[in-house]
PDB file of N, CA and C in Angstrom:
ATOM      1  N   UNK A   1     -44.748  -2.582   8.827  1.00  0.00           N
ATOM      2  CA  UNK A   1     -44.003  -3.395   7.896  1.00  0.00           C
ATOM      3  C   UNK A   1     -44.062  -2.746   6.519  1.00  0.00           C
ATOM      4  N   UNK A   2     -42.678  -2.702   5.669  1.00  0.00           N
ATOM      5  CA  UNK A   2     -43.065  -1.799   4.556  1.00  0.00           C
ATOM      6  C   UNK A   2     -42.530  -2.778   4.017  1.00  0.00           C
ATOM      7  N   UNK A   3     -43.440  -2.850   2.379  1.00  0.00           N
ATOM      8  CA  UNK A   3     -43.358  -4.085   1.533  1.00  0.00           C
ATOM      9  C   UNK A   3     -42.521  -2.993   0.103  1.00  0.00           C
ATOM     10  N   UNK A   4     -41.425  -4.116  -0.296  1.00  0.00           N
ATOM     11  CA  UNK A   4     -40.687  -2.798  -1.076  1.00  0.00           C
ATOM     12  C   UNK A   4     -41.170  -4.370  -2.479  1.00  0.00           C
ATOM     13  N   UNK A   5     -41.085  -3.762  -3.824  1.00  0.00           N
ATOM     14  CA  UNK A   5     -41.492  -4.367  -4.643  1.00  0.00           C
ATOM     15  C   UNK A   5     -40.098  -4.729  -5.599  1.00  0.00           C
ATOM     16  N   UNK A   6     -39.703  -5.219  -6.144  1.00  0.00           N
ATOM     17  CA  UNK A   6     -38.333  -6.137  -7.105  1.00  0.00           C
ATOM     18  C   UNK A   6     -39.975  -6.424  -8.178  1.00  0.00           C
ATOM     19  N   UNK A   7     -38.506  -6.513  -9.352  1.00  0.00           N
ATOM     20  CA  UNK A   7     -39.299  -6.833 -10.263  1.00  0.00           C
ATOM     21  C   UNK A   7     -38.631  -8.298 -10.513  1.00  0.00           C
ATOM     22  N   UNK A   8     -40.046  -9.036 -11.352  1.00  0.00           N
ATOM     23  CA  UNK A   8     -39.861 -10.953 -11.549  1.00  0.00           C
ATOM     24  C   UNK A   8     -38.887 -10.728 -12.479  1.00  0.00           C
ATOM     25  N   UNK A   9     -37.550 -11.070 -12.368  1.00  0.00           N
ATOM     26  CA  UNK A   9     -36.227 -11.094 -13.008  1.00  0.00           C
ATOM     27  C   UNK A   9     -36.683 -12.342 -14.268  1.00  0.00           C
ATOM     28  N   UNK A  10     -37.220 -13.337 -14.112  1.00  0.00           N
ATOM     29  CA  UNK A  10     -37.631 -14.014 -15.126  1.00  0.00           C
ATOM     30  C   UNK A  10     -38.619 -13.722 -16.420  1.00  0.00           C
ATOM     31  N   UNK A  11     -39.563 -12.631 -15.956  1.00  0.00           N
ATOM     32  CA  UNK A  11     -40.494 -12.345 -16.907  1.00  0.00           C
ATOM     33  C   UNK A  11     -39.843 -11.116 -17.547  1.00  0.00           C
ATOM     34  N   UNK A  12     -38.526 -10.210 -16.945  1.00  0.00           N
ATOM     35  CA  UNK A  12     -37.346 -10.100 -17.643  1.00  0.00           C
ATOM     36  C   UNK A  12     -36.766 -10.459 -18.694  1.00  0.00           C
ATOM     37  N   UNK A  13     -36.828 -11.456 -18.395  1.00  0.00           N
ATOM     38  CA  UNK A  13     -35.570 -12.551 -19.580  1.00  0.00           C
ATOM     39  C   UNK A  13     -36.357 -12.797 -20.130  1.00  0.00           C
ATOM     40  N   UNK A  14     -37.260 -13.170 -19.963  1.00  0.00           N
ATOM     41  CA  UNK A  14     -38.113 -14.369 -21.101  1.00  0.00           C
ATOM     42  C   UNK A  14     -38.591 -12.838 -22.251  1.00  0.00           C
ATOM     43  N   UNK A  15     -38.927 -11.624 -21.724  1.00  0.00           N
ATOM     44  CA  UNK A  15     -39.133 -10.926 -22.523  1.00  0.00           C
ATOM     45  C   UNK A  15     -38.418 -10.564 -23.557  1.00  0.00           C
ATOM     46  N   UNK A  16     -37.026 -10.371 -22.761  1.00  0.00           N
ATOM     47  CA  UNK A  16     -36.127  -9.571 -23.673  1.00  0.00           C
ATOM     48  C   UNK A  16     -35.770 -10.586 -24.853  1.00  0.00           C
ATOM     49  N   UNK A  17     -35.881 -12.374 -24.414  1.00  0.00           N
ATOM     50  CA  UNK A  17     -35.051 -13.062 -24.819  1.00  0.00           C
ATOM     51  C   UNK A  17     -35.802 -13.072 -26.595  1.00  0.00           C
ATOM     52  N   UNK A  18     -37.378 -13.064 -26.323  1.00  0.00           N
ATOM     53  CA  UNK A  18     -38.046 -12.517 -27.188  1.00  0.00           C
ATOM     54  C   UNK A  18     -38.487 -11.570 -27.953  1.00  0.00           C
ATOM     55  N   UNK A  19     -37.926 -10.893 -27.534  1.00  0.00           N
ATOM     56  CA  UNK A  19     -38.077  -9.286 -28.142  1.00  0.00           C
ATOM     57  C   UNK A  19     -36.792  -9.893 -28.986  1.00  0.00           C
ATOM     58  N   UNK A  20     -35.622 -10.129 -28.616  1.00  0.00           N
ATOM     59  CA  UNK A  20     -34.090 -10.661 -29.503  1.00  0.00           C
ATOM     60  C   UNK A  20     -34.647 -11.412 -30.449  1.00  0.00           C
ATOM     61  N   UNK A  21     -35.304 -12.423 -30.393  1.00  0.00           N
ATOM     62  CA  UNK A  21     -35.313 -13.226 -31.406  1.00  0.00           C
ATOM     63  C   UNK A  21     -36.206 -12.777 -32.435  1.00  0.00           C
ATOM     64  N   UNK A  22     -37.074 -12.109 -32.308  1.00  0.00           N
ATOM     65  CA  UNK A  22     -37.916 -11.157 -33.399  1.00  0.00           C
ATOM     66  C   UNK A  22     -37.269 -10.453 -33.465  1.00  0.00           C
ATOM     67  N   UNK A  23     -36.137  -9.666 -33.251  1.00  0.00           N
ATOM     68  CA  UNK A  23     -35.252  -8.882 -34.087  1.00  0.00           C
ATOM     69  C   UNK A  23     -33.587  -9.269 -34.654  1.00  0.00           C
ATOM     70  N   UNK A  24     -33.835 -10.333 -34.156  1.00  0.00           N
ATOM     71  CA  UNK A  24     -32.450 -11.755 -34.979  1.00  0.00           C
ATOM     72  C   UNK A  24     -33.163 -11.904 -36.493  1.00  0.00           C
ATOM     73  N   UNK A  25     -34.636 -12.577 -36.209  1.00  0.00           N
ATOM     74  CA  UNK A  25     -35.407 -13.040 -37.314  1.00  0.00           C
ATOM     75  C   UNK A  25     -35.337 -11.906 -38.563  1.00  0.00           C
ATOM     76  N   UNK A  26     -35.665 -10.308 -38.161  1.00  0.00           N
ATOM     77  CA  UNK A  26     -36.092  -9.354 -39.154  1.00  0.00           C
ATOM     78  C   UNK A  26     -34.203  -8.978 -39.393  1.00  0.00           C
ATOM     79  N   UNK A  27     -33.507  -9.419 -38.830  1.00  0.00           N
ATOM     80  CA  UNK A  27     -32.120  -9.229 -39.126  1.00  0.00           C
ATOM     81  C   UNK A  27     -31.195 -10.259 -40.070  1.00  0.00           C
ATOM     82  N   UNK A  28     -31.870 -11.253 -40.045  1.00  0.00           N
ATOM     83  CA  UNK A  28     -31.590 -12.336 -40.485  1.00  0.00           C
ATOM     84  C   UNK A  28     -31.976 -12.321 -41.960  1.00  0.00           C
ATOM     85  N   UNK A  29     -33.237 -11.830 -41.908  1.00  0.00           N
ATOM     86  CA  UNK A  29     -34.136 -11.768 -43.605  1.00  0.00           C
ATOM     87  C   UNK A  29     -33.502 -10.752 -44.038  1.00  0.00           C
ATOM     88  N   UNK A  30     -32.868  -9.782 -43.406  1.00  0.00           N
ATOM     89  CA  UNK A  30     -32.267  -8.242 -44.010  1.00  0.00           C
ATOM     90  C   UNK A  30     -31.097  -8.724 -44.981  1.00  0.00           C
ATOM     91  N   UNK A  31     -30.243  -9.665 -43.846  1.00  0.00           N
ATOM     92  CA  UNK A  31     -28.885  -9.956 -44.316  1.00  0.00           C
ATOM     93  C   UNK A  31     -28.902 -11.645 -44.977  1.00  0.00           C
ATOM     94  N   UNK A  32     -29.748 -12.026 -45.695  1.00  0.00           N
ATOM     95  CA  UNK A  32     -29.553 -13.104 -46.271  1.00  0.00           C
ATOM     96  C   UNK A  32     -28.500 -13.164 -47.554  1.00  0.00           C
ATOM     97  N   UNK A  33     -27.897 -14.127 -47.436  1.00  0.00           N
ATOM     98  CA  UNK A  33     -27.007 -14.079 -48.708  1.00  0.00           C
ATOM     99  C   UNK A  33     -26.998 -15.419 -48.990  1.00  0.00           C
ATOM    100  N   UNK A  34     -26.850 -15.731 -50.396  1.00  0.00           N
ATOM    101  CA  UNK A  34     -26.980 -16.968 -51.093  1.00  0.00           C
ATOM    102  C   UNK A  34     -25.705 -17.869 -50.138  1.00  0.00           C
ATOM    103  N   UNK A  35     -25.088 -17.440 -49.961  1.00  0.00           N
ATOM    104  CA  UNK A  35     -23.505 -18.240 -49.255  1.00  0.00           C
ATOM    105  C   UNK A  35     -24.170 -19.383 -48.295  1.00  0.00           C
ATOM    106  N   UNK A  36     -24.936 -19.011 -47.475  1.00  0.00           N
ATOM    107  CA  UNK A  36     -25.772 -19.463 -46.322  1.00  0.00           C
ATOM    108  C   UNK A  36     -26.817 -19.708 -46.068  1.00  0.00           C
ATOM    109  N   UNK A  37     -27.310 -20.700 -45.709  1.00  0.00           N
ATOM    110  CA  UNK A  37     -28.453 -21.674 -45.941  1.00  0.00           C
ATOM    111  C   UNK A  37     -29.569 -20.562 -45.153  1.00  0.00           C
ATOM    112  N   UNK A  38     -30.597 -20.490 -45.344  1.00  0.00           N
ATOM    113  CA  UNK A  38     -31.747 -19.837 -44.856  1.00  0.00           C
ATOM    114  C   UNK A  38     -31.914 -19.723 -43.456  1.00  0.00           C
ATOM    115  N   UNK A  39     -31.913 -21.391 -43.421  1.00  0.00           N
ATOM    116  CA  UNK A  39     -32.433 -21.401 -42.526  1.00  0.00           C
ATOM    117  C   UNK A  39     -31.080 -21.288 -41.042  1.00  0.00           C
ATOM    118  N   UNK A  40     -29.887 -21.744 -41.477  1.00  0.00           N
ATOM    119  CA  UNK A  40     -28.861 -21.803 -40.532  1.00  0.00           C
ATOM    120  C   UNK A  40     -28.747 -20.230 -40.020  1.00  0.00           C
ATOM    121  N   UNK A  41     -28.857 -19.730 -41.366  1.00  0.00           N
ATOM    122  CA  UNK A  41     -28.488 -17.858 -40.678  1.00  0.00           C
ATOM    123  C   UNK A  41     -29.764 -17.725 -40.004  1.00  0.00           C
ATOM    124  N   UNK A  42     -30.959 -17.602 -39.958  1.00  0.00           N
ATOM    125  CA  UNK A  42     -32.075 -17.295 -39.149  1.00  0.00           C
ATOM    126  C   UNK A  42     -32.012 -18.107 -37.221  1.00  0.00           C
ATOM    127  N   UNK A  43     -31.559 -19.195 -37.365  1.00  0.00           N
ATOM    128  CA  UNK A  43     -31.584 -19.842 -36.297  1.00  0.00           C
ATOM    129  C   UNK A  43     -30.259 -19.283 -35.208  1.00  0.00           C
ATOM    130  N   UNK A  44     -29.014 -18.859 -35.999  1.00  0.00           N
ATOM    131  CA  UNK A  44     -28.006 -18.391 -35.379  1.00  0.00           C
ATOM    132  C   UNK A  44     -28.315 -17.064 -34.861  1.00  0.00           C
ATOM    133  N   UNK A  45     -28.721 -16.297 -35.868  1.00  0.00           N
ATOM    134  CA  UNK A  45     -28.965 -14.709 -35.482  1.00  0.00           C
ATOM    135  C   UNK A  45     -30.002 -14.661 -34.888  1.00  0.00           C
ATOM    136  N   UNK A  46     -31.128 -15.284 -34.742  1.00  0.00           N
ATOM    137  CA  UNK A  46     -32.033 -15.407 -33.853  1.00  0.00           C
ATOM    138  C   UNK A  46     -31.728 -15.642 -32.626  1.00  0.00           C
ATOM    139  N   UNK A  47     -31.101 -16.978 -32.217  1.00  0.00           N
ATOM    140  CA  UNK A  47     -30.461 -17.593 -30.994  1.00  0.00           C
ATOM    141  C   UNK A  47     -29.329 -16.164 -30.329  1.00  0.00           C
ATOM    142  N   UNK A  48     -28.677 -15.670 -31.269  1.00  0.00           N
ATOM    143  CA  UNK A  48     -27.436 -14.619 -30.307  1.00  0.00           C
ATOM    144  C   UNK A  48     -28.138 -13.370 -29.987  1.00  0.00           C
ATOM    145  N   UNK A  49     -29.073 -12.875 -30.956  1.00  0.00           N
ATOM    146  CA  UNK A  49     -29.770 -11.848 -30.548  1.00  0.00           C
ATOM    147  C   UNK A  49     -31.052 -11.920 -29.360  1.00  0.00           C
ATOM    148  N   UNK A  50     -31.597 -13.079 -29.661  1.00  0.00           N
ATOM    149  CA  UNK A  50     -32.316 -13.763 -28.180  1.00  0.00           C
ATOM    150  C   UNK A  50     -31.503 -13.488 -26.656  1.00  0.00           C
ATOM    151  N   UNK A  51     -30.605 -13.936 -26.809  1.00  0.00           N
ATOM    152  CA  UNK A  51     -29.405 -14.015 -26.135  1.00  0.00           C
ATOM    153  C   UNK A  51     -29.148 -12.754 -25.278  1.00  0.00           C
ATOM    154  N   UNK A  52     -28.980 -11.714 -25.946  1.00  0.00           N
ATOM    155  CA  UNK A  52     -28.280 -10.498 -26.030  1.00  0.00           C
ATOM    156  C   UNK A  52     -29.245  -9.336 -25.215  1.00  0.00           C
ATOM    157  N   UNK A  53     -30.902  -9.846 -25.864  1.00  0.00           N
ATOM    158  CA  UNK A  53     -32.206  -9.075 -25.412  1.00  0.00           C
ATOM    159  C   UNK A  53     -32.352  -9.608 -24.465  1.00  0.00           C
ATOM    160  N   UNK A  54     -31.893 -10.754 -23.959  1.00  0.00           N
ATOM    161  CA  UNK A  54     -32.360 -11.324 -22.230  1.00  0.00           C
ATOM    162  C   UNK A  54     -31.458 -10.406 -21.194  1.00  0.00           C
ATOM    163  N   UNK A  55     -30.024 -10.476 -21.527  1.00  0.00           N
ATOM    164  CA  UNK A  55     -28.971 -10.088 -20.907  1.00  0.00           C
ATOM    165  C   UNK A  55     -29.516  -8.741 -20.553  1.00  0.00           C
ATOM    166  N   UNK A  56     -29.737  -7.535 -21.779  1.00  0.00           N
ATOM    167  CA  UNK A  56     -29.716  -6.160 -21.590  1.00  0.00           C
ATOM    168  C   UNK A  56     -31.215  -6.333 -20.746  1.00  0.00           C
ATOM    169  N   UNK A  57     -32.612  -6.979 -21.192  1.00  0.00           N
ATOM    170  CA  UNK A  57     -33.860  -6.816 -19.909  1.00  0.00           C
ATOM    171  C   UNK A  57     -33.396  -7.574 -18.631  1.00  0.00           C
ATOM    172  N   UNK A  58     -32.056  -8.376 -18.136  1.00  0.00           N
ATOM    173  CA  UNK A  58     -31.864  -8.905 -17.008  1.00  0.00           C
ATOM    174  C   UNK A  58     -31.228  -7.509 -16.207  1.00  0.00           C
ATOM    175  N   UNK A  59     -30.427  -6.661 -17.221  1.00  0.00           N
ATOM    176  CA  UNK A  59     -29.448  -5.565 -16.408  1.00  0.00           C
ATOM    177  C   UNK A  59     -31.054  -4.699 -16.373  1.00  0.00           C
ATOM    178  N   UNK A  60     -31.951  -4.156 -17.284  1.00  0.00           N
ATOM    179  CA  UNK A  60     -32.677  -3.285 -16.771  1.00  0.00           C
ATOM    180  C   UNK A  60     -33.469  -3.598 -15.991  1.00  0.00           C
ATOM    181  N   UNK A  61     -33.765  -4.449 -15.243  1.00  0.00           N
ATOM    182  CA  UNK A  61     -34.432  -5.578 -14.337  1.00  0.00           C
ATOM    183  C   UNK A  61     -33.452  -5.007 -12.798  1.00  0.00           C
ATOM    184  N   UNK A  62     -32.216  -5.115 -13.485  1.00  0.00           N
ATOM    185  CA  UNK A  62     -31.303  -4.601 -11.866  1.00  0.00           C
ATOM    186  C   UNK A  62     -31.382  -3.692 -11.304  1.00  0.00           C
ATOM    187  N   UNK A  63     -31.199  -2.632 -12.831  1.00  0.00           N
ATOM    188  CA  UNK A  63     -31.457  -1.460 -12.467  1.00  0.00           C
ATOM    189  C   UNK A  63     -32.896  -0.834 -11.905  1.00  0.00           C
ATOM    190  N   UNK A  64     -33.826  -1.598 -12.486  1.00  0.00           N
ATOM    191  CA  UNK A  64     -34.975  -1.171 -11.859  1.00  0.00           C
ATOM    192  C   UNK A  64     -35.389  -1.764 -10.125  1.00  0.00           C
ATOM    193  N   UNK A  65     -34.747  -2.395  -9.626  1.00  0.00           N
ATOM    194  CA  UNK A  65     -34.518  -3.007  -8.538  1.00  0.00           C
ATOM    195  C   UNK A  65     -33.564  -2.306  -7.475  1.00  0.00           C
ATOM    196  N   UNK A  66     -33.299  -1.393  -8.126  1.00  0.00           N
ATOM    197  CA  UNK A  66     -31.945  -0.439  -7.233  1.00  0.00           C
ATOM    198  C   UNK A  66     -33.007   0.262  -5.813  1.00  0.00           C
ATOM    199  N   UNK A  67     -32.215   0.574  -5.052  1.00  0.00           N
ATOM    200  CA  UNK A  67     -33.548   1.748  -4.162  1.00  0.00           C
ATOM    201  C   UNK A  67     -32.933   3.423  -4.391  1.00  0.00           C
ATOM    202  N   UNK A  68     -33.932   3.721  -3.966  1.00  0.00           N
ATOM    203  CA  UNK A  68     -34.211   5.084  -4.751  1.00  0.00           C
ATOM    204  C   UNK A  68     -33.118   6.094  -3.664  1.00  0.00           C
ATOM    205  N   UNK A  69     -32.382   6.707  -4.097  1.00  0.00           N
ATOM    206  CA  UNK A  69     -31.392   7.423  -3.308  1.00  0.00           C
ATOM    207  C   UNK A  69     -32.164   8.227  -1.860  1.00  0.00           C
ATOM    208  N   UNK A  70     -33.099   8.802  -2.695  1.00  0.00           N
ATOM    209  CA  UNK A  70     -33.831   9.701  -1.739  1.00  0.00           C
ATOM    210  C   UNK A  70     -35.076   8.749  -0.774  1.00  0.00           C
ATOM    211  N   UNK A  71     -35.123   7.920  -1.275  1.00  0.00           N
ATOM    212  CA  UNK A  71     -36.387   7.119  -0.184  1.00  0.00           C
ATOM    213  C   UNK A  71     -36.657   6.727   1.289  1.00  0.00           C
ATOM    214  N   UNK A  72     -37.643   6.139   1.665  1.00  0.00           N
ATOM    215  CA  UNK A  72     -38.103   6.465   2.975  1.00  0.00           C
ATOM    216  C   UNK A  72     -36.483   5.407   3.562  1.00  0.00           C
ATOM    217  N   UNK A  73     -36.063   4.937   2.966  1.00  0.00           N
ATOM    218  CA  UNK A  73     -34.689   3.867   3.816  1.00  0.00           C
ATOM    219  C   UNK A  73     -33.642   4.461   4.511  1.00  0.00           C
ATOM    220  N   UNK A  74     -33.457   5.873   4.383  1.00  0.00           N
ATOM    221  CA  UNK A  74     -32.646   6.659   4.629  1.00  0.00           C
ATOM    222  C   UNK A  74     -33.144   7.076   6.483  1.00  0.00           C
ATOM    223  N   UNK A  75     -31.895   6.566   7.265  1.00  0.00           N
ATOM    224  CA  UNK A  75     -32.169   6.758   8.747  1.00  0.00           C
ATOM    225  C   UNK A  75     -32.217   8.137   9.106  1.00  0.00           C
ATOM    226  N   UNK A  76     -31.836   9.009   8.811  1.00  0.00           N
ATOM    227  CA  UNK A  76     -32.432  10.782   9.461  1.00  0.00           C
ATOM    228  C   UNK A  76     -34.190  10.734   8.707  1.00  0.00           C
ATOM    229  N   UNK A  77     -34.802  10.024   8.166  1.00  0.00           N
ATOM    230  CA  UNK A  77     -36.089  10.415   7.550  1.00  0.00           C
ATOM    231  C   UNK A  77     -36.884   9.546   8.496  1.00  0.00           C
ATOM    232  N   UNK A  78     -37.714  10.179   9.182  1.00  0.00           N
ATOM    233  CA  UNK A  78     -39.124   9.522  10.348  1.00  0.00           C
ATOM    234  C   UNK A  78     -40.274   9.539   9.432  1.00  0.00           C
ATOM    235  N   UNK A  79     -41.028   8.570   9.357  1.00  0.00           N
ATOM    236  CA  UNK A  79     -41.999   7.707   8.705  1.00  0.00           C
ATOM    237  C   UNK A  79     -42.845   6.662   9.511  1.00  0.00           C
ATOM    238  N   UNK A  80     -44.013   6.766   8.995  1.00  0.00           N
ATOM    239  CA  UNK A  80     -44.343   5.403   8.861  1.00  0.00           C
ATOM    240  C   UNK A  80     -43.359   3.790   8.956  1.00  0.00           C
ATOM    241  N   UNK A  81     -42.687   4.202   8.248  1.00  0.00           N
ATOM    242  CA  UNK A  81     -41.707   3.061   7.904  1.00  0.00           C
ATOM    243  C   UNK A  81     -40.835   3.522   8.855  1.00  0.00           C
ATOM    244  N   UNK A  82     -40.425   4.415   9.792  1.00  0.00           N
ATOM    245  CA  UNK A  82     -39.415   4.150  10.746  1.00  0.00           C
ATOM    246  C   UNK A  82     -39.790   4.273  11.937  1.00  0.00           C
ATOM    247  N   UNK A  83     -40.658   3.282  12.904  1.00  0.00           N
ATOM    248  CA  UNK A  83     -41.659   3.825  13.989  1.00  0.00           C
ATOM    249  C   UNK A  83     -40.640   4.033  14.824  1.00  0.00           C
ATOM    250  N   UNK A  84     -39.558   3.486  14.671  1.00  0.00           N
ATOM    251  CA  UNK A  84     -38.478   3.548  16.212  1.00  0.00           C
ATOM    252  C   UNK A  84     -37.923   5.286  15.954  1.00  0.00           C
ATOM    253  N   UNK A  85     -38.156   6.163  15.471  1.00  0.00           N
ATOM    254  CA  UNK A  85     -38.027   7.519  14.792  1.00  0.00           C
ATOM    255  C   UNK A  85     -39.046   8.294  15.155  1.00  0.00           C
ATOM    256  N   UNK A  86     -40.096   7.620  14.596  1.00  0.00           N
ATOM    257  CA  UNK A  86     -41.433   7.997  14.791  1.00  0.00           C
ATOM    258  C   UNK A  86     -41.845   8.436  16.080  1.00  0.00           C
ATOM    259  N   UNK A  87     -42.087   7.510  16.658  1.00  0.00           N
ATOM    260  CA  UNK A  87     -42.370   6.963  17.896  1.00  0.00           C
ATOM    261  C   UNK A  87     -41.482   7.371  19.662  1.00  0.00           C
ATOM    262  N   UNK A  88     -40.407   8.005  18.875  1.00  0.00           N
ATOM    263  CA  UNK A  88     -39.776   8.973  20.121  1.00  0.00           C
ATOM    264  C   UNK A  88     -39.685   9.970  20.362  1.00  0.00           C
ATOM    265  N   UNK A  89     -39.693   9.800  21.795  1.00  0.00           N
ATOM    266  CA  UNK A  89     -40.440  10.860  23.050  1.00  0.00           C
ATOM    267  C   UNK A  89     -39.937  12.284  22.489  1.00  0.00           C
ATOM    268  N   UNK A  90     -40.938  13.217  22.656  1.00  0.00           N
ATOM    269  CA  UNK A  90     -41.015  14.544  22.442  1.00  0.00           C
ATOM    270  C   UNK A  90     -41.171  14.658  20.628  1.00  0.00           C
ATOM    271  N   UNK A  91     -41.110  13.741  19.959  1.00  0.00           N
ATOM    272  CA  UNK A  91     -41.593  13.913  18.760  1.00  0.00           C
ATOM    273  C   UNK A  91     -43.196  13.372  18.070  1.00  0.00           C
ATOM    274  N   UNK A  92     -43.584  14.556  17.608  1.00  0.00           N
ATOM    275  CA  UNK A  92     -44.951  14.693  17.141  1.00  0.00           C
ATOM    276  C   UNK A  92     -45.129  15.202  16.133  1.00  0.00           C
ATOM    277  N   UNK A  93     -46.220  14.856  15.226  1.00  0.00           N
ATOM    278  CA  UNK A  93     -46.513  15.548  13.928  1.00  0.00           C
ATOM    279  C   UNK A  93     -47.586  17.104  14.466  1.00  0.00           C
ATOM    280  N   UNK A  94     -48.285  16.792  15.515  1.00  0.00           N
ATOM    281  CA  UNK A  94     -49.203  17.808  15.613  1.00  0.00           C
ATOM    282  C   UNK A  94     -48.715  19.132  16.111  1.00  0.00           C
ATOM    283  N   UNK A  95     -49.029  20.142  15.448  1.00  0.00           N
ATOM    284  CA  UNK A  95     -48.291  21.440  15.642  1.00  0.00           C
ATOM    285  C   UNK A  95     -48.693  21.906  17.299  1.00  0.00           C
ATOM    286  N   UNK A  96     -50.283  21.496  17.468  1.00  0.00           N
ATOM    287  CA  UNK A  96     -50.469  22.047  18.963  1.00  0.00           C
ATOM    288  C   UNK A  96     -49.743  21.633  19.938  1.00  0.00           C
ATOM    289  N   UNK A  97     -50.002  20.453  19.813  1.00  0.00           N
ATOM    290  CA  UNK A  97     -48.838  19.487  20.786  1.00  0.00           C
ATOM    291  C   UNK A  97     -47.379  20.105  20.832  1.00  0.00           C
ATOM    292  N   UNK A  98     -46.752  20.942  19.814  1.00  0.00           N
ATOM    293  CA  UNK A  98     -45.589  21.230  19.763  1.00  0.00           C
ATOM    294  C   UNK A  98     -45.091  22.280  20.248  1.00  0.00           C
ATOM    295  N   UNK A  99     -46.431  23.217  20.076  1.00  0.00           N
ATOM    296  CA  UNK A  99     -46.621  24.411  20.370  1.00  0.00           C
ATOM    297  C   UNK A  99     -46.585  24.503  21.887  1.00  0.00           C
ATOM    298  N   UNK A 100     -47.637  23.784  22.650  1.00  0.00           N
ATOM    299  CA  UNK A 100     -47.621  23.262  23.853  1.00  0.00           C
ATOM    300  C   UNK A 100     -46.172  22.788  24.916  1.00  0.00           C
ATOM    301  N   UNK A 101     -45.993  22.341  23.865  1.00  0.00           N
ATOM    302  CA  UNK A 101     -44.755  21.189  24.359  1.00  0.00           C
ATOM    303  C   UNK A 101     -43.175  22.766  24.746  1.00  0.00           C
ATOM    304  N   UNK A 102     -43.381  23.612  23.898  1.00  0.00           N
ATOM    305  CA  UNK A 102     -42.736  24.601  23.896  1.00  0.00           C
ATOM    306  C   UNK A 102     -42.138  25.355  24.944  1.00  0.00           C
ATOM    307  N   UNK A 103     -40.597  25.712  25.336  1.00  0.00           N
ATOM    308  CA  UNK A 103     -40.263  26.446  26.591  1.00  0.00           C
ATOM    309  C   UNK A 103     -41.257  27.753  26.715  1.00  0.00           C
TER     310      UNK A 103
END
């Protein structure tokens, strides 16, 4: 049985969503202007950039979840992970045996 690993898509989001809002916040104090209440611009640019850092750690979350082009999943590759491969007749890892086995 081969155990393949995904990453927690939630501890994803919750990261990124936070990583956004500490950089809404230091974006927010950058661009303050008298026009707009303190606190309304901090809560908006916080909230969309929250937003924005969940989205992009949900896609690198996907991407890190992809399988690997070259990995053991690929049916011409005998493994561990492919005993029905493995495991048939006239195939062996041991060279004597092969040697043996030889016309």
């Amino acid at each position: 049985m081969v155990r393949t690993r995904s990453p927690r898509y939630s501890r994803f989001l919750i990261a990124g969503a936070a990583v956004g809002v500490v950089v809404g916040f230091v974006l927010a104090e950058a661009r303050h202007t008298a026009a707009t209440s303190p606190g309304v611009a901090v809560v908006y640019t916080a909230g969309f950039a929250g937003a924005i850092g969940a989205i992009l750690f949900g896609l690198l979350a996907v991407l890190l979840d992809r399988p690997d082009p070259g990995g053991p999943h690929r049916p011409d590759r005998a493994g561990p992970d492919r005993p029905d491969q493995a495991d048939a007749p006239g195939r062996t890892d041991d060279p004597a045996q092969r040697e043996a086995d030889a016309p």
